[in-house]
N, C-alpha and C. Protein backbone atom coordinates (compact mmCIF):
# COMPACT_ATOMS: atom_id res chain seq x y z
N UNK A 1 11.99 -25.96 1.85
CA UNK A 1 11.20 -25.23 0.90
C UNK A 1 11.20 -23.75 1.29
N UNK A 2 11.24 -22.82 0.46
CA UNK A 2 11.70 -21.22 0.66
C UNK A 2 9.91 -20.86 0.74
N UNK A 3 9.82 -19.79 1.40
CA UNK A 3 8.73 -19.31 1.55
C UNK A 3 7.85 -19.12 0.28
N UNK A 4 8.70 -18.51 -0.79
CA UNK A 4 8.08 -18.41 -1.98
C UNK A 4 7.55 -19.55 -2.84
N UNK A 5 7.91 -20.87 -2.06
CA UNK A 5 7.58 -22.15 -2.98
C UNK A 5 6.62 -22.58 -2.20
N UNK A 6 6.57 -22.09 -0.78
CA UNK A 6 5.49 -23.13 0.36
C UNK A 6 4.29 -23.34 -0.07
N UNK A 7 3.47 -24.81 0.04
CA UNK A 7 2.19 -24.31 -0.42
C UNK A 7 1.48 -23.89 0.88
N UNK A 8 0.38 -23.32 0.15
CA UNK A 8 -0.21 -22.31 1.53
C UNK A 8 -1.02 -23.43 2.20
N UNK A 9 -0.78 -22.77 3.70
CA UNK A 9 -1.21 -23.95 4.78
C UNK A 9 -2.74 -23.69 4.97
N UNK A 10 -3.29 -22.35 4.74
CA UNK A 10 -4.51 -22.05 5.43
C UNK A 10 -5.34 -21.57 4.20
N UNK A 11 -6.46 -22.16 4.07
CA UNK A 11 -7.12 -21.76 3.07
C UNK A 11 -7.19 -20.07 2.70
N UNK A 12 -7.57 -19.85 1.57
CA UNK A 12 -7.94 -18.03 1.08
C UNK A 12 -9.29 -18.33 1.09
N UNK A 13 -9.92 -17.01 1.49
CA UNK A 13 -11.12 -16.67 1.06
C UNK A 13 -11.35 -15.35 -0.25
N UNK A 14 -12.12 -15.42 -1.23
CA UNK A 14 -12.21 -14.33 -1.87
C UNK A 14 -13.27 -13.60 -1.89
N UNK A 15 -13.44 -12.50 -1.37
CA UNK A 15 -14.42 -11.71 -1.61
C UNK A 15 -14.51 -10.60 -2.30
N UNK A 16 -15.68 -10.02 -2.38
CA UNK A 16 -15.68 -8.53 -3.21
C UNK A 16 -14.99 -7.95 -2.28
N UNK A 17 -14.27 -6.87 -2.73
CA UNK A 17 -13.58 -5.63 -2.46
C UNK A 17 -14.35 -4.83 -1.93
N UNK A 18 -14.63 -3.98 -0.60
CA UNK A 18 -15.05 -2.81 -0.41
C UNK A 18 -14.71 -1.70 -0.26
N UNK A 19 -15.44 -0.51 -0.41
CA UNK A 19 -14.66 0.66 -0.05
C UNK A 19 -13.20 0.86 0.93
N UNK A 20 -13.59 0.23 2.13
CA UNK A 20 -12.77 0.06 2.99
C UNK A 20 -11.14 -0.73 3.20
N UNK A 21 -11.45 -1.54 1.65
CA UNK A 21 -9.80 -2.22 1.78
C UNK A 21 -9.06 -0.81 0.37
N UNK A 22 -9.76 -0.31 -0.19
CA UNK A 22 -8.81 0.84 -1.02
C UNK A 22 -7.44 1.25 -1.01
N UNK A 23 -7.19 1.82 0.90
CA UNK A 23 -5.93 1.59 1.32
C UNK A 23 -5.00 0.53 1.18
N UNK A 24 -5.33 -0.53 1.80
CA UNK A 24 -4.55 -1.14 1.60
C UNK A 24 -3.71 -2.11 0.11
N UNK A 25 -5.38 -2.02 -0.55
CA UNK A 25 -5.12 -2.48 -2.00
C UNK A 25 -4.03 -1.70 -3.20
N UNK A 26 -4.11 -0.23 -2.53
CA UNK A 26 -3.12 0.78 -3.10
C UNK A 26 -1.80 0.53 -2.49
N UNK A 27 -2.04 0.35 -1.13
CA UNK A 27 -0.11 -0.15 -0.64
C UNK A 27 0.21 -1.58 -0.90
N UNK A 28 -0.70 -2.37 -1.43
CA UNK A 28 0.16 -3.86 -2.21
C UNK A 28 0.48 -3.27 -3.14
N UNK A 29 -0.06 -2.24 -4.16
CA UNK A 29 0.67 -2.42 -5.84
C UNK A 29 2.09 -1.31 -5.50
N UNK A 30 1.66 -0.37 -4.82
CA UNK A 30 3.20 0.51 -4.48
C UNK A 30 3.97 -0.62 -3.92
N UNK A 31 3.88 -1.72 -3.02
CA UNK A 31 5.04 -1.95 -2.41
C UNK A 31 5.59 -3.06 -3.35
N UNK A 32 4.64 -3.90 -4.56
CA UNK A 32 5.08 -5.04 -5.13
C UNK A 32 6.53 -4.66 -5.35
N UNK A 33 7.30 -5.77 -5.01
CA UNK A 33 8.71 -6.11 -5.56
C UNK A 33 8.85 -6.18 -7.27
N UNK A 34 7.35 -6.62 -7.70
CA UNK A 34 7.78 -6.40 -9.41
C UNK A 34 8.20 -5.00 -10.05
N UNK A 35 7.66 -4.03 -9.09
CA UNK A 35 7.67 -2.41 -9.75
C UNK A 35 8.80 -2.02 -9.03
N UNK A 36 10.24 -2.75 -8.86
CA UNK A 36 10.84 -2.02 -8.32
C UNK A 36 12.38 -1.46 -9.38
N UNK A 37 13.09 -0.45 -9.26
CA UNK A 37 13.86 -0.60 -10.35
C UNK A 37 13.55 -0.03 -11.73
N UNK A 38 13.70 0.23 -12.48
CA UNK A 38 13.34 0.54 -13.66
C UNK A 38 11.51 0.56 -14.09
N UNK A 39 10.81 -0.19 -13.09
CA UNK A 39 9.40 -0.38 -12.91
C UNK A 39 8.78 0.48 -12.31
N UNK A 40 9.47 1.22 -11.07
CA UNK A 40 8.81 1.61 -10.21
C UNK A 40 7.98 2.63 -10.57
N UNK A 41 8.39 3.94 -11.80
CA UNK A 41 7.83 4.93 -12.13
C UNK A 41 5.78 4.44 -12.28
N UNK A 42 6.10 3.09 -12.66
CA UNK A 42 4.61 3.00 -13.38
C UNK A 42 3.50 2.46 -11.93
N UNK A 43 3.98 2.82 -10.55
CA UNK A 43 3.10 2.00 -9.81
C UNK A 43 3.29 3.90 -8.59
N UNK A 44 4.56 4.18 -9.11
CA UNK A 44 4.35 5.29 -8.15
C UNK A 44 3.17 6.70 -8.29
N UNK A 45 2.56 6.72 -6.75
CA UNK A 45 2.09 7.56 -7.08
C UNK A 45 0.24 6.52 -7.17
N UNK A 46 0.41 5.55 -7.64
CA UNK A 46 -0.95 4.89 -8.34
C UNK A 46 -1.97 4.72 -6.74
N UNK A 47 -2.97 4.90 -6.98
CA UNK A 47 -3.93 5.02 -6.21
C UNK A 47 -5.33 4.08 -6.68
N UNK A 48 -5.60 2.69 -5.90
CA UNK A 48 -6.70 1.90 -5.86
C UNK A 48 -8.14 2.96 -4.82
N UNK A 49 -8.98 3.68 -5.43
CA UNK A 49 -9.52 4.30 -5.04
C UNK A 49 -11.04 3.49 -4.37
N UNK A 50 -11.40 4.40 -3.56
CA UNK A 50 -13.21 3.64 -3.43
C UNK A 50 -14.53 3.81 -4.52
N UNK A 51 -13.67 4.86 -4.88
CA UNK A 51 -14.53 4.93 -6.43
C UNK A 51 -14.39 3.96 -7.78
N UNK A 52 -12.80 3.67 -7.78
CA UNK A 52 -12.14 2.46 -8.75
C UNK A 52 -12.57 0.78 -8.17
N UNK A 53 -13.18 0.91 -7.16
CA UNK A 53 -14.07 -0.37 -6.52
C UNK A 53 -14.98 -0.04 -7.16
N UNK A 54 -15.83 0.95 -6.31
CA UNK A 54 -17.15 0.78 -7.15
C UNK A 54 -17.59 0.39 -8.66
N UNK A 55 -16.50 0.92 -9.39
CA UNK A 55 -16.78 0.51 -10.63
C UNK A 55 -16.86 -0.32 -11.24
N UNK A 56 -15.41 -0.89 -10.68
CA UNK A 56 -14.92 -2.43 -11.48
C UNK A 56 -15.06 -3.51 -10.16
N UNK A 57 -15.17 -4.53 -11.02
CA UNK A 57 -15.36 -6.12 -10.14
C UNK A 57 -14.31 -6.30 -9.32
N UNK A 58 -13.98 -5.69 -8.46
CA UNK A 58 -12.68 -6.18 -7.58
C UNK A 58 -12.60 -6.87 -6.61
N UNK A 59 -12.16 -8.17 -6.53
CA UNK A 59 -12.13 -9.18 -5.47
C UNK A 59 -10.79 -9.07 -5.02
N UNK A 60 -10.74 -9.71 -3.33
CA UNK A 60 -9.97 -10.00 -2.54
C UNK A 60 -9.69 -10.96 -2.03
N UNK A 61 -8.32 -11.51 -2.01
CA UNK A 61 -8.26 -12.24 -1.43
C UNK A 61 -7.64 -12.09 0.04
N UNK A 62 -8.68 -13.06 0.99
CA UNK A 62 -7.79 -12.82 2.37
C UNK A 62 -7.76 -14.39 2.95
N UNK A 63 -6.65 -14.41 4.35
CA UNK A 63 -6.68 -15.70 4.89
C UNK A 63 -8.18 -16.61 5.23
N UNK A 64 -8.64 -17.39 5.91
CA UNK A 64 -9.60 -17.59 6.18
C UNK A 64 -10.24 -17.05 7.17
N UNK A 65 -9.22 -16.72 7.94
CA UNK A 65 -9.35 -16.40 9.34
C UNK A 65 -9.12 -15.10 10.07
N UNK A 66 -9.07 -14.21 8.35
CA UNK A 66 -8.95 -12.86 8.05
C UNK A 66 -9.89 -12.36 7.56
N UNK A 67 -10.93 -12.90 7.36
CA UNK A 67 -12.21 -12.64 6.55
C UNK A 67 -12.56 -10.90 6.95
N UNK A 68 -12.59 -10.00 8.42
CA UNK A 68 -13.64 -9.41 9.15
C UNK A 68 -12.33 -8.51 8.84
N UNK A 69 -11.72 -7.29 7.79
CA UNK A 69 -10.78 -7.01 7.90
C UNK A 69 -9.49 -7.05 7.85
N UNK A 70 -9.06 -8.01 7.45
CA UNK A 70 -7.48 -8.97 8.18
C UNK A 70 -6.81 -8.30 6.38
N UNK A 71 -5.49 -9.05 6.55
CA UNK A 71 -4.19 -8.88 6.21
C UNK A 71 -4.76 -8.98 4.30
N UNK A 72 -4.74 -8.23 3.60
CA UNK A 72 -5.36 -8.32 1.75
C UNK A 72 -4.00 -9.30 1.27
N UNK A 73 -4.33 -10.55 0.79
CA UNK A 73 -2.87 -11.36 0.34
C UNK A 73 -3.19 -11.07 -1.33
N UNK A 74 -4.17 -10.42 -1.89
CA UNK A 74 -4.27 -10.61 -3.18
C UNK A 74 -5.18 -9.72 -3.52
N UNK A 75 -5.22 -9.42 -4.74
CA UNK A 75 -6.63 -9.04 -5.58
C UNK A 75 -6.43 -9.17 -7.16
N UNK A 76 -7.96 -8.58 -7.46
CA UNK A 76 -7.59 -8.78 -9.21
C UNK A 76 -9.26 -7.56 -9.40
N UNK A 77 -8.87 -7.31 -10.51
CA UNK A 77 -9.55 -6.01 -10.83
C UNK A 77 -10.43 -6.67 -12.72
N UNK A 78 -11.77 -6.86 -12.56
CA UNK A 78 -12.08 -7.23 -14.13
C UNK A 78 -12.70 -6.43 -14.28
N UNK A 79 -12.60 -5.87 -15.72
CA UNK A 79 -13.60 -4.59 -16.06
C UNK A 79 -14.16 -5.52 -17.51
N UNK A 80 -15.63 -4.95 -17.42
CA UNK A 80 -15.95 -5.91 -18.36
C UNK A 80 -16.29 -5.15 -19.58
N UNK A 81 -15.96 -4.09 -19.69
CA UNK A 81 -16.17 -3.47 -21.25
C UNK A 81 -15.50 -1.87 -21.17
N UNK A 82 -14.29 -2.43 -22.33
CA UNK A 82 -13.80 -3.98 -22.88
C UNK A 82 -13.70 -4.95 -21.76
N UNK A 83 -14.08 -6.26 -22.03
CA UNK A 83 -13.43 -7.27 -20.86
C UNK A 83 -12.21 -7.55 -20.97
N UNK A 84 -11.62 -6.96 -19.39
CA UNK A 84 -9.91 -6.96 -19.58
C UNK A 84 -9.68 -7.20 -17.80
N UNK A 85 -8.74 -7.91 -17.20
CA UNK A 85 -8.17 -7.98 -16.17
C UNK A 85 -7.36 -7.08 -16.02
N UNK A 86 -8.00 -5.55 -15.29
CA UNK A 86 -7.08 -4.28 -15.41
C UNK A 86 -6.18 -4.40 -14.22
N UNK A 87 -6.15 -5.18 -12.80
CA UNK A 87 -5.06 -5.61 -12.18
C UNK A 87 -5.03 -6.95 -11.58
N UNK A 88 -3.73 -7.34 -11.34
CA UNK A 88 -4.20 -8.37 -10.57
C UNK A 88 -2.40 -8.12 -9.62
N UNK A 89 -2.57 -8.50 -8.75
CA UNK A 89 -1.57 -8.37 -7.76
C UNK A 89 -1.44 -9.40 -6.34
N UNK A 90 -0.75 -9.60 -6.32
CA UNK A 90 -0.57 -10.88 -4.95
C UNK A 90 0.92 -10.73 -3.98
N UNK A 91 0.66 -10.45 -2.89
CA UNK A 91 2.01 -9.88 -1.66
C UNK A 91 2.89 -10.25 -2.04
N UNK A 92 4.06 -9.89 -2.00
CA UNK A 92 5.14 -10.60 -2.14
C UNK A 92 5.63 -11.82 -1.50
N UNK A 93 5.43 -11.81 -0.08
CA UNK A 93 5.29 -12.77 1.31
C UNK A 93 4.07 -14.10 1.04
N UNK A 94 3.44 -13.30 -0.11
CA UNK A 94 2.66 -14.62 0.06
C UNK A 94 2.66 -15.22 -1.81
N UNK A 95 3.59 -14.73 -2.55
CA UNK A 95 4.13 -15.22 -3.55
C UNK A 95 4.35 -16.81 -3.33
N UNK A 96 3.79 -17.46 -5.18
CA UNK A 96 4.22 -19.16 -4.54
C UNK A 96 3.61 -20.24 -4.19
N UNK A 97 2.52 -19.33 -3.44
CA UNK A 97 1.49 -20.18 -3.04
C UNK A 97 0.22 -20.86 -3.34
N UNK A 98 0.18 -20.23 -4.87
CA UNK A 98 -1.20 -20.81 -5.38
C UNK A 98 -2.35 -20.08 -5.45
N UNK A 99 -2.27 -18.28 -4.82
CA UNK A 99 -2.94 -16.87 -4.63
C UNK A 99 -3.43 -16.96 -5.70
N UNK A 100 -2.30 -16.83 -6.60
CA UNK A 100 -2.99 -15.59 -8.30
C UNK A 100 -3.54 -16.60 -9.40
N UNK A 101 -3.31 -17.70 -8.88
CA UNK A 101 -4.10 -18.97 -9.78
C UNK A 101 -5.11 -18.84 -9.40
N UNK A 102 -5.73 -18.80 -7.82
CA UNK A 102 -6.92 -18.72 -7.17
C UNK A 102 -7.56 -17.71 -7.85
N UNK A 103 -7.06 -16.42 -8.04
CA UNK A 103 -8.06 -15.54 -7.97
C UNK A 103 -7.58 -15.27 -9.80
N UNK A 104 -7.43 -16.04 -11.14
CA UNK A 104 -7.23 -16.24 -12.32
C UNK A 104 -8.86 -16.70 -12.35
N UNK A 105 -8.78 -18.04 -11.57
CA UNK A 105 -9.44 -19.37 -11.80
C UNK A 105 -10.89 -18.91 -10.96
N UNK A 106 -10.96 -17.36 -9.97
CA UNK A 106 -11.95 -16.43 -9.59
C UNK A 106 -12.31 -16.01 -10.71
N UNK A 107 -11.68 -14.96 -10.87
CA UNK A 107 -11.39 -13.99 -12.40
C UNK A 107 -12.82 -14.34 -13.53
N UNK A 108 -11.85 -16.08 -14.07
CA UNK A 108 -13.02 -16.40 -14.98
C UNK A 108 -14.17 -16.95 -14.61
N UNK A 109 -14.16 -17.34 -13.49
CA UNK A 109 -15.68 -17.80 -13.09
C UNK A 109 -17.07 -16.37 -13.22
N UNK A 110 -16.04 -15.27 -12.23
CA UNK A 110 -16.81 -14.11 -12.51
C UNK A 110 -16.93 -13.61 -14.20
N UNK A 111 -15.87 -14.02 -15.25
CA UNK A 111 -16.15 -13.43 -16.52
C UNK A 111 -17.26 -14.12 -17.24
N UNK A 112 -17.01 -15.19 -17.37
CA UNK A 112 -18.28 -16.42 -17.60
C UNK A 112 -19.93 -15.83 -16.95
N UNK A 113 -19.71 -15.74 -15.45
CA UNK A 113 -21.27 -15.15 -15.35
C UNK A 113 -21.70 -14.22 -15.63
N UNK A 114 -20.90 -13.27 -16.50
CA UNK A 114 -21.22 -12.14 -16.85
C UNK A 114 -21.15 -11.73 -18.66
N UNK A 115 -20.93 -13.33 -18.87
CA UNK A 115 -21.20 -13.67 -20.31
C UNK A 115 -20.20 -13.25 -21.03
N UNK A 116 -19.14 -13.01 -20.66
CA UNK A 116 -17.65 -12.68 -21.53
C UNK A 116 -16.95 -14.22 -22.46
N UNK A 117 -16.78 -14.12 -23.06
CA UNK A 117 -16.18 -15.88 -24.04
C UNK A 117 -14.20 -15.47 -23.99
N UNK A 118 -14.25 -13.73 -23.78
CA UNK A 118 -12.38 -13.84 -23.72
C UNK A 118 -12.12 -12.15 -22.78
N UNK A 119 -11.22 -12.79 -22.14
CA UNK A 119 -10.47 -11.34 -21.52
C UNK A 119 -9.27 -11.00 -21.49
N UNK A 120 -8.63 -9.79 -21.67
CA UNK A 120 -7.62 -9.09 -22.56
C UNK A 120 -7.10 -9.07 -20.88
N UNK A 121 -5.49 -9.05 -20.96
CA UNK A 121 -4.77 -8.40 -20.13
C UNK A 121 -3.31 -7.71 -20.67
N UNK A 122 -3.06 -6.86 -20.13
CA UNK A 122 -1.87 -6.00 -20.27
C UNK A 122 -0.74 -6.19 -19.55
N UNK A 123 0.47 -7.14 -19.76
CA UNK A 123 0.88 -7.89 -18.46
C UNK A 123 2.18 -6.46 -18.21
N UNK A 124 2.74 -7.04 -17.04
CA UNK A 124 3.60 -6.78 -16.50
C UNK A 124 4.85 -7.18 -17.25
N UNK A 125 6.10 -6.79 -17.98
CA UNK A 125 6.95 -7.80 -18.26
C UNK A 125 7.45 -8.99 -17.51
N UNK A 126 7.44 -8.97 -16.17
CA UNK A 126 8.14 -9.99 -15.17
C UNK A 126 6.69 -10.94 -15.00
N UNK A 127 5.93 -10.46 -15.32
CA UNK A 127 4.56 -11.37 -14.87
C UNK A 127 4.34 -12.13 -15.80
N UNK A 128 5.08 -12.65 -17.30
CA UNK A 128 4.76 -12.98 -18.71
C UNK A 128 4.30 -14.46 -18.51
N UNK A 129 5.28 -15.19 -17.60
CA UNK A 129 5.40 -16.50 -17.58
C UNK A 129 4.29 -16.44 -16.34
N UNK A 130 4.00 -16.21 -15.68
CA UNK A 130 2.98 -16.37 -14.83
C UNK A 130 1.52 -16.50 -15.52
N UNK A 131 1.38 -15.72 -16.90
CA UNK A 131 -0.16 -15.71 -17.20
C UNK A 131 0.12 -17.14 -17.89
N UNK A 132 1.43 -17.19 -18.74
CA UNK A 132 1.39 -18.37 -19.92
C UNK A 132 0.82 -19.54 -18.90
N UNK A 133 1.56 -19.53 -17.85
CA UNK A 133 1.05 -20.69 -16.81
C UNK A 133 -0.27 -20.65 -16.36
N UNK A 134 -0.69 -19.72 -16.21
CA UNK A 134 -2.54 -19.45 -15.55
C UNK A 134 -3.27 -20.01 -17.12
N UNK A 135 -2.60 -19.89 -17.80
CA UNK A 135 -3.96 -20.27 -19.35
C UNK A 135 -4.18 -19.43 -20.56
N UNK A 136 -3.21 -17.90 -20.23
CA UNK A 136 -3.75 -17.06 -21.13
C UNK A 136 -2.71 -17.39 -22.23
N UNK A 137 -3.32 -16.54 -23.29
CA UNK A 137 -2.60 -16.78 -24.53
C UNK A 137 -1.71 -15.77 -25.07
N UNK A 138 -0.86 -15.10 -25.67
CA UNK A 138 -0.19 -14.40 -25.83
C UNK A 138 -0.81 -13.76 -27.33
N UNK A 139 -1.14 -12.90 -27.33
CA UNK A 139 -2.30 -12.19 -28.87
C UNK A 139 -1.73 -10.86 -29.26
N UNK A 140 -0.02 -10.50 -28.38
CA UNK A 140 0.49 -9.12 -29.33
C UNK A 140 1.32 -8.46 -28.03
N UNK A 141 1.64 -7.24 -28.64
CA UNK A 141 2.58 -6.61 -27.50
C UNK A 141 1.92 -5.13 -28.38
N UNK A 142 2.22 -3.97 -26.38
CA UNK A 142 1.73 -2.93 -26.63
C UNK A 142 2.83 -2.51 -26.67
N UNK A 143 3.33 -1.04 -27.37
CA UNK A 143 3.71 -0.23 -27.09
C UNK A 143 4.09 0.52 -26.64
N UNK A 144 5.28 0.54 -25.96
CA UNK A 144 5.53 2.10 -24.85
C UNK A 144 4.83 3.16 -25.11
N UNK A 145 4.20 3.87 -24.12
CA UNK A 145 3.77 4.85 -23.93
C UNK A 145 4.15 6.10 -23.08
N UNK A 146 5.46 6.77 -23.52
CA UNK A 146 6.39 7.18 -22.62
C UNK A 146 5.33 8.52 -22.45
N UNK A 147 5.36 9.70 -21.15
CA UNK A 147 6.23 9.19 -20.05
C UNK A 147 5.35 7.96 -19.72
N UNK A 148 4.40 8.04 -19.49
CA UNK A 148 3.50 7.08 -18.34
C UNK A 148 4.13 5.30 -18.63
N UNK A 149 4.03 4.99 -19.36
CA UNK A 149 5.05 3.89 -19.65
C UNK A 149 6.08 3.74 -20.33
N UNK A 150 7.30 3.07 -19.74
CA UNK A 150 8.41 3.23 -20.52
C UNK A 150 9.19 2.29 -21.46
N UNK A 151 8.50 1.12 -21.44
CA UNK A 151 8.18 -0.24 -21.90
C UNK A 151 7.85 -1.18 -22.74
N UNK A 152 8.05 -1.64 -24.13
CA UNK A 152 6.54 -2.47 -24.20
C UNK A 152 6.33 -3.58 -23.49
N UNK A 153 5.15 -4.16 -23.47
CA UNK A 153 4.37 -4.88 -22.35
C UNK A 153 3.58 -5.79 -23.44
N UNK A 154 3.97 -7.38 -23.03
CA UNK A 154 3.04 -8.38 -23.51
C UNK A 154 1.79 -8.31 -23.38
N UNK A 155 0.55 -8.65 -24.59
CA UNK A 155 -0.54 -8.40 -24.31
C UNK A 155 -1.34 -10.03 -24.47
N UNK A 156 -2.33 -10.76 -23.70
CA UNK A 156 -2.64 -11.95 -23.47
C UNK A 156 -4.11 -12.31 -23.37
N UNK A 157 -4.69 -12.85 -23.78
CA UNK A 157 -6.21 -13.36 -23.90
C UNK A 157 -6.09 -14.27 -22.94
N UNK A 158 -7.59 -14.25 -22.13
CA UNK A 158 -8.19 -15.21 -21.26
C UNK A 158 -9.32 -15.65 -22.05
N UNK A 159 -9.28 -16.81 -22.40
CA UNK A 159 -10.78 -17.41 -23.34
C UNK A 159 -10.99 -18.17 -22.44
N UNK A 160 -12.53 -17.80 -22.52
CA UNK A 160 -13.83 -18.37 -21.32
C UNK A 160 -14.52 -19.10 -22.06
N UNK A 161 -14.43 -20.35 -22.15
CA UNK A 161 -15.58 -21.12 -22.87
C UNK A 161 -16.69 -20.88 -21.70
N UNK A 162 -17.46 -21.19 -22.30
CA UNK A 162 -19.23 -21.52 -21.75
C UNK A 162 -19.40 -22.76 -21.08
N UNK A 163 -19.50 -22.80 -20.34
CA UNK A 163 -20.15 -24.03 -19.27
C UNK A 163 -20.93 -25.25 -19.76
C-alpha cells in the first residue's frame, strides 16, 4: 500500500486553530502539491494570518500525540456568513488517509451548531472528486477572475440537515 492509500495508524485530534499555528497553516497551503504548475499563482504569496483565525472557525488537525504544538496534518476554515468552507487543506504526506473526511465530517458538525442547513464551497479544480466523495453537491461553476484567478472553479453545497 503507497503512503497515499495507508490508512492512518494513529488517531487525529481536531482542535481550534490558534494564533500560534498561522505559520505553519500558511506553509501547508504554499507548499500543497495541488497549487503547483499552472495553480501555483493562486496560493503564492497567500498568507493564513492570526487575525484570519480570529475571525473565522478554523480547526486543526494534529496527530494525537501532537496535540501541545506538533506537526498541523490538516485544517479547514468555515465562515459562517455567507456559510461557506473558505479553506480546507490536508499535507500532502498525509494525503489518503481519511484527514479531510475527518475534518468535512468536523466542518458540519461545527455548521449544524451554529444553525447553518447548507454550506457553499469554491473548490479547487483537482479537489472536484474529493468533495463529490465527502457529500457535497455540485450547484454551478465560478468564473475566472483573472489576474487573481485564472480558472473557472466548481462551485458545491454542503447541506446540513438538523439533528
Amino acid at each position: 500500500m503507497s503512503p497515499r492509500t495507508a490508512p492512518m495508524r494513529r488517531p487525529i485530534t481536531i482542535r481550534r486553530a490558534v494564533a500560534g499555528d498561522a505559520k505553519r497553516l500558511t506553509r501547508l497551503v504554499r507548499g500543497s502539491g495541488a497549487y503547483q504548475g499552472e495553480y501555483a499563482s493562486a496560493v503564492a504569496g497567500y498568507r493564513v494570518g492570526p487575525d484570519y483565525i480570529e475571525a473565522h472557525r478554523a480547526f486543526v488537525a494534529v496527530g494525537a500525540d501532537e496535540q501541545a504544538g506538533g506537526r498541523v496534518l490538516g485544517f479547514y476554515s468555515l465562515v459562517l456568513d455567507p456559510p461557506e468552507l473558505d479553506l480546507l487543506f490536508v499535507a500532502d504526506e498525509a494525503q489518503g488517509r481519511g484527514i479531510g473526511r475527518q475534518l468535512v465530517a468536523h466542518m458540519r458538525s461545527e455548521a449544524r451548531a451554529a444553525g447553518l442547513d447548507r454550506v457553499m464551497v469554491v473548490s479547487h479544480r483537482p479537489a472536484e472528486d474529493f468533495y463529490h466523495r465527502v457529500g457535497a453537491v455540485r450547484t454551478g461553476t465560478v468564473l475566472a477572475n483573472p489576474p487573481a484567478v485564472l480558472w473557472d472553479r466548481p462551485e458545491f453545497e454542503f447541506r446540513i440537515p438538523s439533528e
